[in-house]
C-alpha atoms as a PDB file:
ATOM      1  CA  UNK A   1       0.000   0.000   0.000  1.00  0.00           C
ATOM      2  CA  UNK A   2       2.986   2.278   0.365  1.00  0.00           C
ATOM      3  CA  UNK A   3       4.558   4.272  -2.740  1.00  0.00           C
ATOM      4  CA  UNK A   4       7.496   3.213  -4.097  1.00  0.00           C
ATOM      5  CA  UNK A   5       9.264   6.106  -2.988  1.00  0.00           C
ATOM      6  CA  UNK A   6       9.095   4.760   0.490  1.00  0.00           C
ATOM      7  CA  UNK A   7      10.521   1.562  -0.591  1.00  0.00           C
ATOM      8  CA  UNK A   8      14.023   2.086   0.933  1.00  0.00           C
ATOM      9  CA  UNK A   9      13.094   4.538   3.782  1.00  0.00           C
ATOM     10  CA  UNK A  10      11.449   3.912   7.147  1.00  0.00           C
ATOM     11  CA  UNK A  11       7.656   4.625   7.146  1.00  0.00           C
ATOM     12  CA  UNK A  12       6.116   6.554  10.133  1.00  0.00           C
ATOM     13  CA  UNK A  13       2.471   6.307  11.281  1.00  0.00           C
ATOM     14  CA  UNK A  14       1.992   9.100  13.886  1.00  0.00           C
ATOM     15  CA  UNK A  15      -0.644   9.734  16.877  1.00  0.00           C
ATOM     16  CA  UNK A  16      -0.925  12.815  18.478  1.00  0.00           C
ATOM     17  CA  UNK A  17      -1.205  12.151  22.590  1.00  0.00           C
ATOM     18  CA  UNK A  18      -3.140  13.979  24.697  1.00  0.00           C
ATOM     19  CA  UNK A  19      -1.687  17.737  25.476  1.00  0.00           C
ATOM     20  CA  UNK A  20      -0.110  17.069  28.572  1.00  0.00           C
ATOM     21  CA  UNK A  21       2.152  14.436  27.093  1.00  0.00           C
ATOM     22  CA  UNK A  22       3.256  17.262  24.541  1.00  0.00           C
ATOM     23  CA  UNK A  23       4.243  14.228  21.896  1.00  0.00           C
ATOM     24  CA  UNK A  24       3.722  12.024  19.103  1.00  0.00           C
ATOM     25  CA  UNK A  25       3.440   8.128  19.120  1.00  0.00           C
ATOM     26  CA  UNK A  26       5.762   6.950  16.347  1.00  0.00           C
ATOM     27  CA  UNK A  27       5.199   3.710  15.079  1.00  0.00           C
ATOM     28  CA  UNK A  28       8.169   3.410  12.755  1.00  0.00           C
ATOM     29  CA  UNK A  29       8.214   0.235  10.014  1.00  0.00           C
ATOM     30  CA  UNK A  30      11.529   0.077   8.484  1.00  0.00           C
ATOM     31  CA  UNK A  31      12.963  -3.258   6.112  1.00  0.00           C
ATOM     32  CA  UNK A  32      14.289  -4.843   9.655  1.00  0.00           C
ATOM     33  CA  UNK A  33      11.584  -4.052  12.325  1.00  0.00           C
ATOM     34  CA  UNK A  34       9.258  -2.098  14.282  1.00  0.00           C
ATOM     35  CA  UNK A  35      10.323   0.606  16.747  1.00  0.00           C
ATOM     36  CA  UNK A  36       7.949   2.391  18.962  1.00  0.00           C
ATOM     37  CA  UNK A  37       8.325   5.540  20.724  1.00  0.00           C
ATOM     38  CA  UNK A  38       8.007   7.075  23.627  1.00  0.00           C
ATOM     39  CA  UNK A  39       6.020   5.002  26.081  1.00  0.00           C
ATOM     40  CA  UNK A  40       5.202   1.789  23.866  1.00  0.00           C
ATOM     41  CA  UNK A  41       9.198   1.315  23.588  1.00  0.00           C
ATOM     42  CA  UNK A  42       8.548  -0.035  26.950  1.00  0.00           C
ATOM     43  CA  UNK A  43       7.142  -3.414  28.074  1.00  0.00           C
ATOM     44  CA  UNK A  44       3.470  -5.104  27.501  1.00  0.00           C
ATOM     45  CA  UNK A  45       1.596  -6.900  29.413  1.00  0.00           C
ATOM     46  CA  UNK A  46      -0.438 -10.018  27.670  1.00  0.00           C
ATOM     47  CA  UNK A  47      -0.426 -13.702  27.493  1.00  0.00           C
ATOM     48  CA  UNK A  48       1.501 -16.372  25.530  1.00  0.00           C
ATOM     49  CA  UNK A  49       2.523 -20.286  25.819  1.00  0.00           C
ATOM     50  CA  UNK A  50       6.081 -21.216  25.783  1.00  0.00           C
ATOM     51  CA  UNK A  51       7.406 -23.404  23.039  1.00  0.00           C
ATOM     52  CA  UNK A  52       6.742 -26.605  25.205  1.00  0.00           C
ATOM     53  CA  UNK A  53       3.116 -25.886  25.042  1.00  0.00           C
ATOM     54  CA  UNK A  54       2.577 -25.361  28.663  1.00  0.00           C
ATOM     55  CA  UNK A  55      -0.403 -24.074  29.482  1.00  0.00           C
ATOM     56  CA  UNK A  56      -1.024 -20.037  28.775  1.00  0.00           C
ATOM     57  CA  UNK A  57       0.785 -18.173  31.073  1.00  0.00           C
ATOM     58  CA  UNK A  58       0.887 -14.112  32.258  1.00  0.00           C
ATOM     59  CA  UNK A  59       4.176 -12.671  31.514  1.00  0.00           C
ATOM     60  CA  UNK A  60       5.869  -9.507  30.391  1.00  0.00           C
ATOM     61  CA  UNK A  61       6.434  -8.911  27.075  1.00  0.00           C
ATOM     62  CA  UNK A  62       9.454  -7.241  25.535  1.00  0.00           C
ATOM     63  CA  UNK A  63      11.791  -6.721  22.011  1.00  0.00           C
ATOM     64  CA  UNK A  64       9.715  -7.544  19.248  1.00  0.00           C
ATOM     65  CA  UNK A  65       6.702  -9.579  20.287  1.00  0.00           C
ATOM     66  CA  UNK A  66       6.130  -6.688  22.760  1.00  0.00           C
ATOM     67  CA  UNK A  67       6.610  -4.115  19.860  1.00  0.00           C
ATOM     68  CA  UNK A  68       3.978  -6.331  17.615  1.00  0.00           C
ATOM     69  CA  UNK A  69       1.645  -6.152  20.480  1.00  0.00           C
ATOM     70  CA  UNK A  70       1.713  -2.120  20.838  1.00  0.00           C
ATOM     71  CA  UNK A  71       1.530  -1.732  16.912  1.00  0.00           C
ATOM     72  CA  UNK A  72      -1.901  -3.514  16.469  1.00  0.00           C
ATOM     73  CA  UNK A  73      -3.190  -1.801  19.463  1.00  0.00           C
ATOM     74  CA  UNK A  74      -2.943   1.293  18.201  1.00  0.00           C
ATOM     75  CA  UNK A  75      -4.327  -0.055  14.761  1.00  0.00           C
ATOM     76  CA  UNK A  76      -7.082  -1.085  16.718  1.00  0.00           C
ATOM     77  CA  UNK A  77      -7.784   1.317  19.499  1.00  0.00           C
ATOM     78  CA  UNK A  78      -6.318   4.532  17.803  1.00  0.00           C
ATOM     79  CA  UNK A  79      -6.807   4.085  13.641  1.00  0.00           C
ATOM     80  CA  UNK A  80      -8.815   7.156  13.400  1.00  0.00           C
ATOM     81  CA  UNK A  81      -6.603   9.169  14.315  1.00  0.00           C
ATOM     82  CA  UNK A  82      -3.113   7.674  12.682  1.00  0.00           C
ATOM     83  CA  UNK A  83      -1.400   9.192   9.810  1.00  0.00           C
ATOM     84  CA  UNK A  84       1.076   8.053   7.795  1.00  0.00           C
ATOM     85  CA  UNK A  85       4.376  10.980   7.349  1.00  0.00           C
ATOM     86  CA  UNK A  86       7.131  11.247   5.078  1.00  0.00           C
ATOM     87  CA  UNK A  87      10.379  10.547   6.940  1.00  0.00           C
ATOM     88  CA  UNK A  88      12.160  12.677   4.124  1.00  0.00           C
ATOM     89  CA  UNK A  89       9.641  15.207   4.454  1.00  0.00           C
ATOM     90  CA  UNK A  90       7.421  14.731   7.168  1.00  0.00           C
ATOM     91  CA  UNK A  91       5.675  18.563   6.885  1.00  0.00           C
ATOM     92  CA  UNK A  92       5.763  18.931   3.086  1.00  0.00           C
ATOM     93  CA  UNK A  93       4.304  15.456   1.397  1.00  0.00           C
ATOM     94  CA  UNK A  94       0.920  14.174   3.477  1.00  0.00           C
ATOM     95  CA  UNK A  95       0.536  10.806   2.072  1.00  0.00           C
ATOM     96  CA  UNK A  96      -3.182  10.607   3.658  1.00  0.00           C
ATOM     97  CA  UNK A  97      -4.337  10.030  -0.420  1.00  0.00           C
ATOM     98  CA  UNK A  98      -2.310   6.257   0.440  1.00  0.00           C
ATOM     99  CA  UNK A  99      -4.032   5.490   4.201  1.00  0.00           C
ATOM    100  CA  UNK A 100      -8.019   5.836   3.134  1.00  0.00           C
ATOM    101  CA  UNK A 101     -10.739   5.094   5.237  1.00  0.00           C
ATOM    102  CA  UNK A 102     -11.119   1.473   3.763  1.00  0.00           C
ATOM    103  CA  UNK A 103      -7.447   1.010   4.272  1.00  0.00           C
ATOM    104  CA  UNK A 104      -7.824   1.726   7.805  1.00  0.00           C
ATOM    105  CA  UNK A 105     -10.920  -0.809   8.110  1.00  0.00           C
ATOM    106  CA  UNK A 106      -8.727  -3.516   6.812  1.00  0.00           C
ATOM    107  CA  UNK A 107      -5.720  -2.545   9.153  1.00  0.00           C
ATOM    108  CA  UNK A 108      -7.821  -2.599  12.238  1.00  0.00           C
ATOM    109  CA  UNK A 109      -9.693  -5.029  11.691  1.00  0.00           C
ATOM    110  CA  UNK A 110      -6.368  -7.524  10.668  1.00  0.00           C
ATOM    111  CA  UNK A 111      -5.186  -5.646  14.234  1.00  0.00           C
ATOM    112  CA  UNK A 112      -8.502  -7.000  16.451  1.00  0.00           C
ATOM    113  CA  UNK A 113      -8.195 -10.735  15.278  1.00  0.00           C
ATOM    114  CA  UNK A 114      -4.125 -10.652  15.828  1.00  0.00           C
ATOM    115  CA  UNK A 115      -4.587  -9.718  19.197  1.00  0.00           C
ATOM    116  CA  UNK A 116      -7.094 -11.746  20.385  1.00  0.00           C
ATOM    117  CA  UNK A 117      -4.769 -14.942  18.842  1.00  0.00           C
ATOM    118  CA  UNK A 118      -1.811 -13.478  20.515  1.00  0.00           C
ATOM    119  CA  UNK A 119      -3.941 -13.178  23.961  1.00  0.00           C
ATOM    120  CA  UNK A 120      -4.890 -16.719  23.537  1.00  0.00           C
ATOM    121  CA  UNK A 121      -1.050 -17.158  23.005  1.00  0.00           C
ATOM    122  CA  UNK A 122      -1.717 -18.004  19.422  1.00  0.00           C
ATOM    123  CA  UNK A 123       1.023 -17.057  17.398  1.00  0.00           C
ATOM    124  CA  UNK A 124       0.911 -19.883  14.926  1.00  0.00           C
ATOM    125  CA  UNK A 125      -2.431 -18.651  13.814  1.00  0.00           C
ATOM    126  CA  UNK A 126      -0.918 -15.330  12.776  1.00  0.00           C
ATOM    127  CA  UNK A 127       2.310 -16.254  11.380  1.00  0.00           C
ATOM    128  CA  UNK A 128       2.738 -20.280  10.870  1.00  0.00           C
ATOM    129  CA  UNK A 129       4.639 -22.831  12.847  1.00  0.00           C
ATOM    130  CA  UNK A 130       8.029 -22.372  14.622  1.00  0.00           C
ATOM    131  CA  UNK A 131      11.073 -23.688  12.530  1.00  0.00           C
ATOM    132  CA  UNK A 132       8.853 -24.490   9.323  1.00  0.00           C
ATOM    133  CA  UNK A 133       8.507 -22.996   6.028  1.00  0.00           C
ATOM    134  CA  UNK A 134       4.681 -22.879   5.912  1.00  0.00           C
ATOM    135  CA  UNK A 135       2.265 -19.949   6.360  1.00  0.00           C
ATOM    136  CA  UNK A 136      -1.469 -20.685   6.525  1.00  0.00           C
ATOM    137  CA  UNK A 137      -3.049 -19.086   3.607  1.00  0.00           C
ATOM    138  CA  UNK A 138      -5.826 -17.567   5.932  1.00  0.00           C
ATOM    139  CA  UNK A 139      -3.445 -16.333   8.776  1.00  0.00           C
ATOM    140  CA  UNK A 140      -4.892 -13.405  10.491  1.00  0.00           C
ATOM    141  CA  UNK A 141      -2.456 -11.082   9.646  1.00  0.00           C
ATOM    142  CA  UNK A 142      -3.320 -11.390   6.209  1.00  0.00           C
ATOM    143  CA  UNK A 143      -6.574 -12.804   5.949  1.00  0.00           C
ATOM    144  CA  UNK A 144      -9.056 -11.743   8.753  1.00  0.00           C
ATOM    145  CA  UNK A 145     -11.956 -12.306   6.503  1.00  0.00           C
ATOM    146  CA  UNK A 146     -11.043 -16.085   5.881  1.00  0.00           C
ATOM    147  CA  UNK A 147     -11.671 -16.366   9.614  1.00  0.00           C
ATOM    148  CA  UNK A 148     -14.979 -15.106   9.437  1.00  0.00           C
ATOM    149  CA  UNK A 149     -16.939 -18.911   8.509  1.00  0.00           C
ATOM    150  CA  UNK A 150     -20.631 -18.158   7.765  1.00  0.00           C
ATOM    151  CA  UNK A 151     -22.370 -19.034  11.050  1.00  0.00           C
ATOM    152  CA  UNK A 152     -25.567 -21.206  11.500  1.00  0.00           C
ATOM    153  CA  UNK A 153     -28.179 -19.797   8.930  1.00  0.00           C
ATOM    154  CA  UNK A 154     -31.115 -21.446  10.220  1.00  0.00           C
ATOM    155  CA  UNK A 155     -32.783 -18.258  11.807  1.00  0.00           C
ATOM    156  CA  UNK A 156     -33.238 -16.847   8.185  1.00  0.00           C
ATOM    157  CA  UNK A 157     -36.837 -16.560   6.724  1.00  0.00           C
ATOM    158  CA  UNK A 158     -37.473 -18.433   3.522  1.00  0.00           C
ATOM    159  CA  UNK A 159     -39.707 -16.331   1.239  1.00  0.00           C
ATOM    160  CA  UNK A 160     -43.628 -18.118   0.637  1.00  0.00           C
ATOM    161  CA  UNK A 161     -44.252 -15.825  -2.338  1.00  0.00           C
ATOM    162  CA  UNK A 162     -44.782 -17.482  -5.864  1.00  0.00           C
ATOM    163  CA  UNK A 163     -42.121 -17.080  -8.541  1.00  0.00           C
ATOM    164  CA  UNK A 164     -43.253 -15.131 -11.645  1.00  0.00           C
ATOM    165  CA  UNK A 165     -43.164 -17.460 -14.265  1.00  0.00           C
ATOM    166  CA  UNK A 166     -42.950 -14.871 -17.174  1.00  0.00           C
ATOM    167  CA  UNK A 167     -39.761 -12.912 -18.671  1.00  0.00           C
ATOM    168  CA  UNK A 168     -36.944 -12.737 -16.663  1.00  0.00           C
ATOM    169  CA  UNK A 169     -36.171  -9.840 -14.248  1.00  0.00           C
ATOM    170  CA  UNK A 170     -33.199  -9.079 -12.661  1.00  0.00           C
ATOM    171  CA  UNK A 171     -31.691  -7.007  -9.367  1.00  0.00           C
ATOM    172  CA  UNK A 172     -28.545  -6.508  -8.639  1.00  0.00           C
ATOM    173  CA  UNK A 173     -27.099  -4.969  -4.892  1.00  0.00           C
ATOM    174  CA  UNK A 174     -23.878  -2.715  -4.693  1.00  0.00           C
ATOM    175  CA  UNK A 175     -22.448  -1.939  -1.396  1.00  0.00           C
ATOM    176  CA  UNK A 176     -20.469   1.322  -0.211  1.00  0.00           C
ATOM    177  CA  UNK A 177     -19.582   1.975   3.315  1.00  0.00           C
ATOM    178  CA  UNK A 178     -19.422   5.487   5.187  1.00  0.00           C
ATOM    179  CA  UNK A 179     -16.305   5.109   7.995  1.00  0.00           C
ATOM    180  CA  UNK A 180     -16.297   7.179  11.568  1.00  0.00           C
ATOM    181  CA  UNK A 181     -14.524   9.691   9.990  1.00  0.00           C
ATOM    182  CA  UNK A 182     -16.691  10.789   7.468  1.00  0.00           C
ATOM    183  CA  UNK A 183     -14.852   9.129   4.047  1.00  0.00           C
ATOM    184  CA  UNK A 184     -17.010   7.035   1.775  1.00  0.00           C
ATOM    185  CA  UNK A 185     -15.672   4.214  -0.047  1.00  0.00           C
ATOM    186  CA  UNK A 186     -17.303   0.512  -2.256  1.00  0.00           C
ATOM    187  CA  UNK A 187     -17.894  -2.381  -0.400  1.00  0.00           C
ATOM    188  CA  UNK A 188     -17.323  -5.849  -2.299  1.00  0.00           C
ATOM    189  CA  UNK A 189     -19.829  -9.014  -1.556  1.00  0.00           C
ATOM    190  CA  UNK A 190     -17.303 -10.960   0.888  1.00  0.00           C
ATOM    191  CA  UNK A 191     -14.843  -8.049   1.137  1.00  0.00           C
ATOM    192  CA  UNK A 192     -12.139  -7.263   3.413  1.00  0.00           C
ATOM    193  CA  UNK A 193     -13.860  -6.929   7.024  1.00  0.00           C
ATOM    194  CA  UNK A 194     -15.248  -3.477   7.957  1.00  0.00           C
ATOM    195  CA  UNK A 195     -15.434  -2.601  11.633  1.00  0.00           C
ATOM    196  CA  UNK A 196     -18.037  -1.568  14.355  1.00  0.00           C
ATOM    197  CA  UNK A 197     -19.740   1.709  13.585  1.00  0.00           C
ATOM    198  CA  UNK A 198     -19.427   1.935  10.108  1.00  0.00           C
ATOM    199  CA  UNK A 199     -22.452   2.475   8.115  1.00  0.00           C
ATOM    200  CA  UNK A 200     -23.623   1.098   4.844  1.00  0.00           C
ATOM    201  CA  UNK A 201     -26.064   1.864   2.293  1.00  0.00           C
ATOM    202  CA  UNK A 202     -27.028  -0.792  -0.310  1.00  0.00           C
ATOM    203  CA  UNK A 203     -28.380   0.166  -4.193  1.00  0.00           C
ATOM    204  CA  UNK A 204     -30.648  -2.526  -5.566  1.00  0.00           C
ATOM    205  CA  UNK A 205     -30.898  -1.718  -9.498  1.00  0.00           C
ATOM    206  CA  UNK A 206     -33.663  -3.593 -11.168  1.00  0.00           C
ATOM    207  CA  UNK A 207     -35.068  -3.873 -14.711  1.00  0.00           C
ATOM    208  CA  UNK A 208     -38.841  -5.004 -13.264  1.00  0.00           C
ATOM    209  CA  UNK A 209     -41.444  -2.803 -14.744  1.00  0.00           C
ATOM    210  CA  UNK A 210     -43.197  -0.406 -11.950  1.00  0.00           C
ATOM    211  CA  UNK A 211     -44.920  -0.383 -10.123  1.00  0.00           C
ATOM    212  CA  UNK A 212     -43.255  -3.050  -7.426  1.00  0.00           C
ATOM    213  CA  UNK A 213     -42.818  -3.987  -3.591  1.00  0.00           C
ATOM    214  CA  UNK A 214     -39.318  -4.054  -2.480  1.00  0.00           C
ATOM    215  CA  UNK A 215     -38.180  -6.389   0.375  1.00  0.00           C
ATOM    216  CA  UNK A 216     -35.157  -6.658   2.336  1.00  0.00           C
ATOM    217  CA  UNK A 217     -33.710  -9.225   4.363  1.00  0.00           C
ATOM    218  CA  UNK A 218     -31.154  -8.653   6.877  1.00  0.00           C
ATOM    219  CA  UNK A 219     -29.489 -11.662   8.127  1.00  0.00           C
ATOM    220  CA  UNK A 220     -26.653 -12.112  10.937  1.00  0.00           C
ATOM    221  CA  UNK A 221     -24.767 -14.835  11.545  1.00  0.00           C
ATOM    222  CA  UNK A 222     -22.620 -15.952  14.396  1.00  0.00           C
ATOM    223  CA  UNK A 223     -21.604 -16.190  18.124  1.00  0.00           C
ATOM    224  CA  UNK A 224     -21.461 -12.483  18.840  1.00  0.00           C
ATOM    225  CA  UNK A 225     -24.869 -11.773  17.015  1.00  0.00           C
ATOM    226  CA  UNK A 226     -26.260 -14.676  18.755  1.00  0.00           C
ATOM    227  CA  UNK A 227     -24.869 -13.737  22.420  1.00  0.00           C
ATOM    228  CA  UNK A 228     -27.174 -10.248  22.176  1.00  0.00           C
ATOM    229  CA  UNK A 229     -30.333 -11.114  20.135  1.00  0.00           C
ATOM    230  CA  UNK A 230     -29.796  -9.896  17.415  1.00  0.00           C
ATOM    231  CA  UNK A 231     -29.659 -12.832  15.009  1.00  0.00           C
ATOM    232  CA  UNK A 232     -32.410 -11.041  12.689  1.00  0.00           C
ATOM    233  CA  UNK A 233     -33.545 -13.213   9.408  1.00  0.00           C
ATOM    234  CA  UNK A 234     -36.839 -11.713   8.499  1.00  0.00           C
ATOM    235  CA  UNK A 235     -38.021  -9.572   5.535  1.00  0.00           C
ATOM    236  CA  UNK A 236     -38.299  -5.897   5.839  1.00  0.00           C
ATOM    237  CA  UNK A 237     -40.574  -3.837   4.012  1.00  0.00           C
ATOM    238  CA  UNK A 238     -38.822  -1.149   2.062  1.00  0.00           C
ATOM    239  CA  UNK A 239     -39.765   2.855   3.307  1.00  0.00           C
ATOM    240  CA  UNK A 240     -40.673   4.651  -0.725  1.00  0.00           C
ATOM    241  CA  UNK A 241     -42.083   7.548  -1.514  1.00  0.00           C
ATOM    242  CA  UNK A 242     -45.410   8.328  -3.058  1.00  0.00           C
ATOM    243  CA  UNK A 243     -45.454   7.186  -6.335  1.00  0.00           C
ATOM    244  CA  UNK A 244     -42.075   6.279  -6.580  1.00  0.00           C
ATOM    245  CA  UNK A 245     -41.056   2.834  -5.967  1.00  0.00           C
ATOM    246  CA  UNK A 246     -37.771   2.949  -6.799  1.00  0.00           C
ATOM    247  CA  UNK A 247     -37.306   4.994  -3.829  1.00  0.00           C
ATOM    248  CA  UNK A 248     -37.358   1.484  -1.737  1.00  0.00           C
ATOM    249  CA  UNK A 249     -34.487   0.570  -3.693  1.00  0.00           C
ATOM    250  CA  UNK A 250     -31.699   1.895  -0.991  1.00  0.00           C
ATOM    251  CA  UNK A 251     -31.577  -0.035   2.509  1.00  0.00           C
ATOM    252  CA  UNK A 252     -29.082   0.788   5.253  1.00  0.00           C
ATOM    253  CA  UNK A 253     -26.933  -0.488   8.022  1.00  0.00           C
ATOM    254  CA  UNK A 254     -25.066   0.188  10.929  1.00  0.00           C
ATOM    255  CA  UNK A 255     -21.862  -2.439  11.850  1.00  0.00           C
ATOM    256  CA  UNK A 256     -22.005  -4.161  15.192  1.00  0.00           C
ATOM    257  CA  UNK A 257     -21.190  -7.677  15.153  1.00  0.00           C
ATOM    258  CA  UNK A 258     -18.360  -9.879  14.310  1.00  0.00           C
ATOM    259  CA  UNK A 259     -19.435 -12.041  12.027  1.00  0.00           C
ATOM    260  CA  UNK A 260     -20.168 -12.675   8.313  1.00  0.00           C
ATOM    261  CA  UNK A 261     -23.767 -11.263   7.213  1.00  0.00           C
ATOM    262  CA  UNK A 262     -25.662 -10.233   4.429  1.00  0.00           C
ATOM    263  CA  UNK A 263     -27.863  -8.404   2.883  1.00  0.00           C
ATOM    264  CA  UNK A 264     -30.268  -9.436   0.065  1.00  0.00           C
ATOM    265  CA  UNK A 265     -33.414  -7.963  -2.108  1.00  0.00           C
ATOM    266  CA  UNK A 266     -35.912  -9.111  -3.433  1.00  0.00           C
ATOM    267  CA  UNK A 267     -38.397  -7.461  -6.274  1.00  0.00           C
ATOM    268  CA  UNK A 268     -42.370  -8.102  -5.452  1.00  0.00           C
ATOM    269  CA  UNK A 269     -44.853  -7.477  -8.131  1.00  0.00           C
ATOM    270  CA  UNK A 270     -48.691  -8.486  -8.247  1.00  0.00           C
ATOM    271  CA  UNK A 271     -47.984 -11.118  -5.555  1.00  0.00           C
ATOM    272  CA  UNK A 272     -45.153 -12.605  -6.794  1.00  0.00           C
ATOM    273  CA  UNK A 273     -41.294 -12.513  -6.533  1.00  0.00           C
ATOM    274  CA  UNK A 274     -40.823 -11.138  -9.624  1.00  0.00           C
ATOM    275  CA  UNK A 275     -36.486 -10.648  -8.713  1.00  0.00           C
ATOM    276  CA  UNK A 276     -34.271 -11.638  -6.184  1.00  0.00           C
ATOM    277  CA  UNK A 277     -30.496 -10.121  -5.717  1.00  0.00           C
ATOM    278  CA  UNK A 278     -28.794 -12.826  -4.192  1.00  0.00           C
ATOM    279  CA  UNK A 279     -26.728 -12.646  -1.054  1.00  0.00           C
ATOM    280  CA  UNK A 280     -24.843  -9.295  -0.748  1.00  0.00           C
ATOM    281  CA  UNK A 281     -22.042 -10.339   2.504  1.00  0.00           C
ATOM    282  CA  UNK A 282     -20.378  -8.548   4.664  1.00  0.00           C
ATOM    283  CA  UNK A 283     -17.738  -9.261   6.879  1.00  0.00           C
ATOM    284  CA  UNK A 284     -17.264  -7.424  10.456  1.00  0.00           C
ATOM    285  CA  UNK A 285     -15.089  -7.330  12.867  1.00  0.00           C
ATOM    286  CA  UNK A 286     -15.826  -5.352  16.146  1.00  0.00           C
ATOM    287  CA  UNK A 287     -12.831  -3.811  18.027  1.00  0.00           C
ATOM    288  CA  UNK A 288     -15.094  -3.565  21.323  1.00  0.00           C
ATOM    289  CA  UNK A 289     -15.615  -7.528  21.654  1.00  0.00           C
ATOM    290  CA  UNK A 290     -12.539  -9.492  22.906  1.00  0.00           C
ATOM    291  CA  UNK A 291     -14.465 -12.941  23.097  1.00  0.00           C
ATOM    292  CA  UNK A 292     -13.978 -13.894  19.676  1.00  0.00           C
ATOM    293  CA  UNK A 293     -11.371 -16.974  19.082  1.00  0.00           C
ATOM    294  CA  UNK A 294     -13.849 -19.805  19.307  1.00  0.00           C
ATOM    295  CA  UNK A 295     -15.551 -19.089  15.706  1.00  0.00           C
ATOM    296  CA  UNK A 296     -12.525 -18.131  14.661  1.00  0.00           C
ATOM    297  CA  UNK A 297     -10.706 -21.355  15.525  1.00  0.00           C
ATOM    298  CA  UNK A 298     -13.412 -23.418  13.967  1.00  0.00           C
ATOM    299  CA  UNK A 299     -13.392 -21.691  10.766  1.00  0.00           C
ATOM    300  CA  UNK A 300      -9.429 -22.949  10.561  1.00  0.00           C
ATOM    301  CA  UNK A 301     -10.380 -26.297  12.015  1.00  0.00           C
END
């Protein structure tokens, strides 16, 4: 994601601290390592298992794996606020055109799953196994979304209208996402994970001559969605204005839960399903929920 004039210089993600501190965080990447200044230069607290496989045990962190541990936090607790600078020119070239909102989904949402693994003493999961050449294709430091398995899907309505047996109709959904901060950006079906409080709108586009009933159905999947209710499944009837039914054609969401969702439409005309979209997914990760390694260690099992 980085130019190619930063190829052989240091990159530096910055974080203003609150005034009293009177600093920056610097998160520095260079070809050979992390480094972390001021305060996260210093030691973390979290869990791991030693290389015996003991069982997980508190300790103090330092070097590297201590270093790793500060760098995702602030990818997950501070990515609003993070901006990448020019170490050749760090007041005259803002490369903010190179960290864009949907960047910074991706980043800290790759940042929530690593640390959870790495609290669960994990590593393997993030990075392969110890003395080996192999890397897991859907490690979480590249993958997160290949964690996300579909969950149970038997909470989901099927549809009891009739299919239209005339000339075929079509609707298709597109997806684009509206981060904390304001910047817009497209949402693929099965995308890169988006995180908590990031909204979504959703374009049907159909060819079905008007005048037509829209319906949405909202489905969530998985353990978090399941732990608070809010499993959803059933059809919604689409809000349109007077005389205008392709006014129902827009539907939106809020992100919550970690999980893999979606989002279909379906096209209603003189009774019958005249149009369905197909399922429209999206993958979320939320940075406020730690309890999240069980679904993800079944979807590698």
């Amino acid at each position: 994601m980085f130019s190619a004039s930063c190829a052989y210089r240091p990159i530096v993600i910055t974080k203003r601290t609150p005034q009293r501190d009177h600093q920056k965080r610097r998160i520095v990447i260079t070809k050979t390592g992390i480094v972390i200044t001021p305060a996260e230069a210093g030691r973390v607290t979290t869990r791991r298992s030693n290389l015996e496989g003991s069982p997980t045990v508190s300790a103090t962190m330092a070097g590297m794996e201590g270093r790793l541990v500060a760098f995702w936090m602030a990818l997950r607790d501070d990515i609003d606020s993070l901006k990448i600078e020019d170490p050749a020119n760090p007041t005259g070239n803002d490369l903010a055109s190179i960290f864009g909102d949907d960047a910074r989904e991706t980043l800290s949402a790759a940042a929530t799953v690593a640390l959870d693994l790495v609290d669960a003493g994990d590593w393997e999961a993030l990075f392969g196994k110890l003395g080996t050449v192999e890397v897991p294709e859907n490690r979480a430091i590249v993958s997160p979304r290949a964690l996300l398995a579909l969950g149970d899907t038997s909470h989901a309505r099927q549809h009891s209208w009739p299919v239209h047996r005339g000339p075929q109709c079509q609707v298709s959904v597109k997806g684009r996402a509206s981060s904390r901060r304001g910047e817009s950006f497209d949402l693929s079906s099965d995308g890169w994970p988006v995180t908590d409080d990031t909204s979504s709108r959703f374009d049907a586009t159909t060819n079905v001559p008007a005048p037509f009933q829209v319906r949405w159905q909202v489905v969530n999947t998985g353990a978090h969605a399941q732990e608070v209710g809010q499993l959803r499944g059933e059809f919604i009837e689409a809000k349109t204005n007077a005389g205008d039914p392709s006014s129902g054609l827009v539907h939106r969401e809020s992100a919550s839960y970690t999980g893999k969702h979606w989002v279909e439409a379906f096209i209603i005309k003189d009774g019958a399903l005249w149009a369905r979209s197909g399922r429209f997914f999206v993958n979320i990760v939320s940075r406020r929920r730690r309890r999240t390694l069980s679904s993800w260690r079944q979807a590698r099992a």
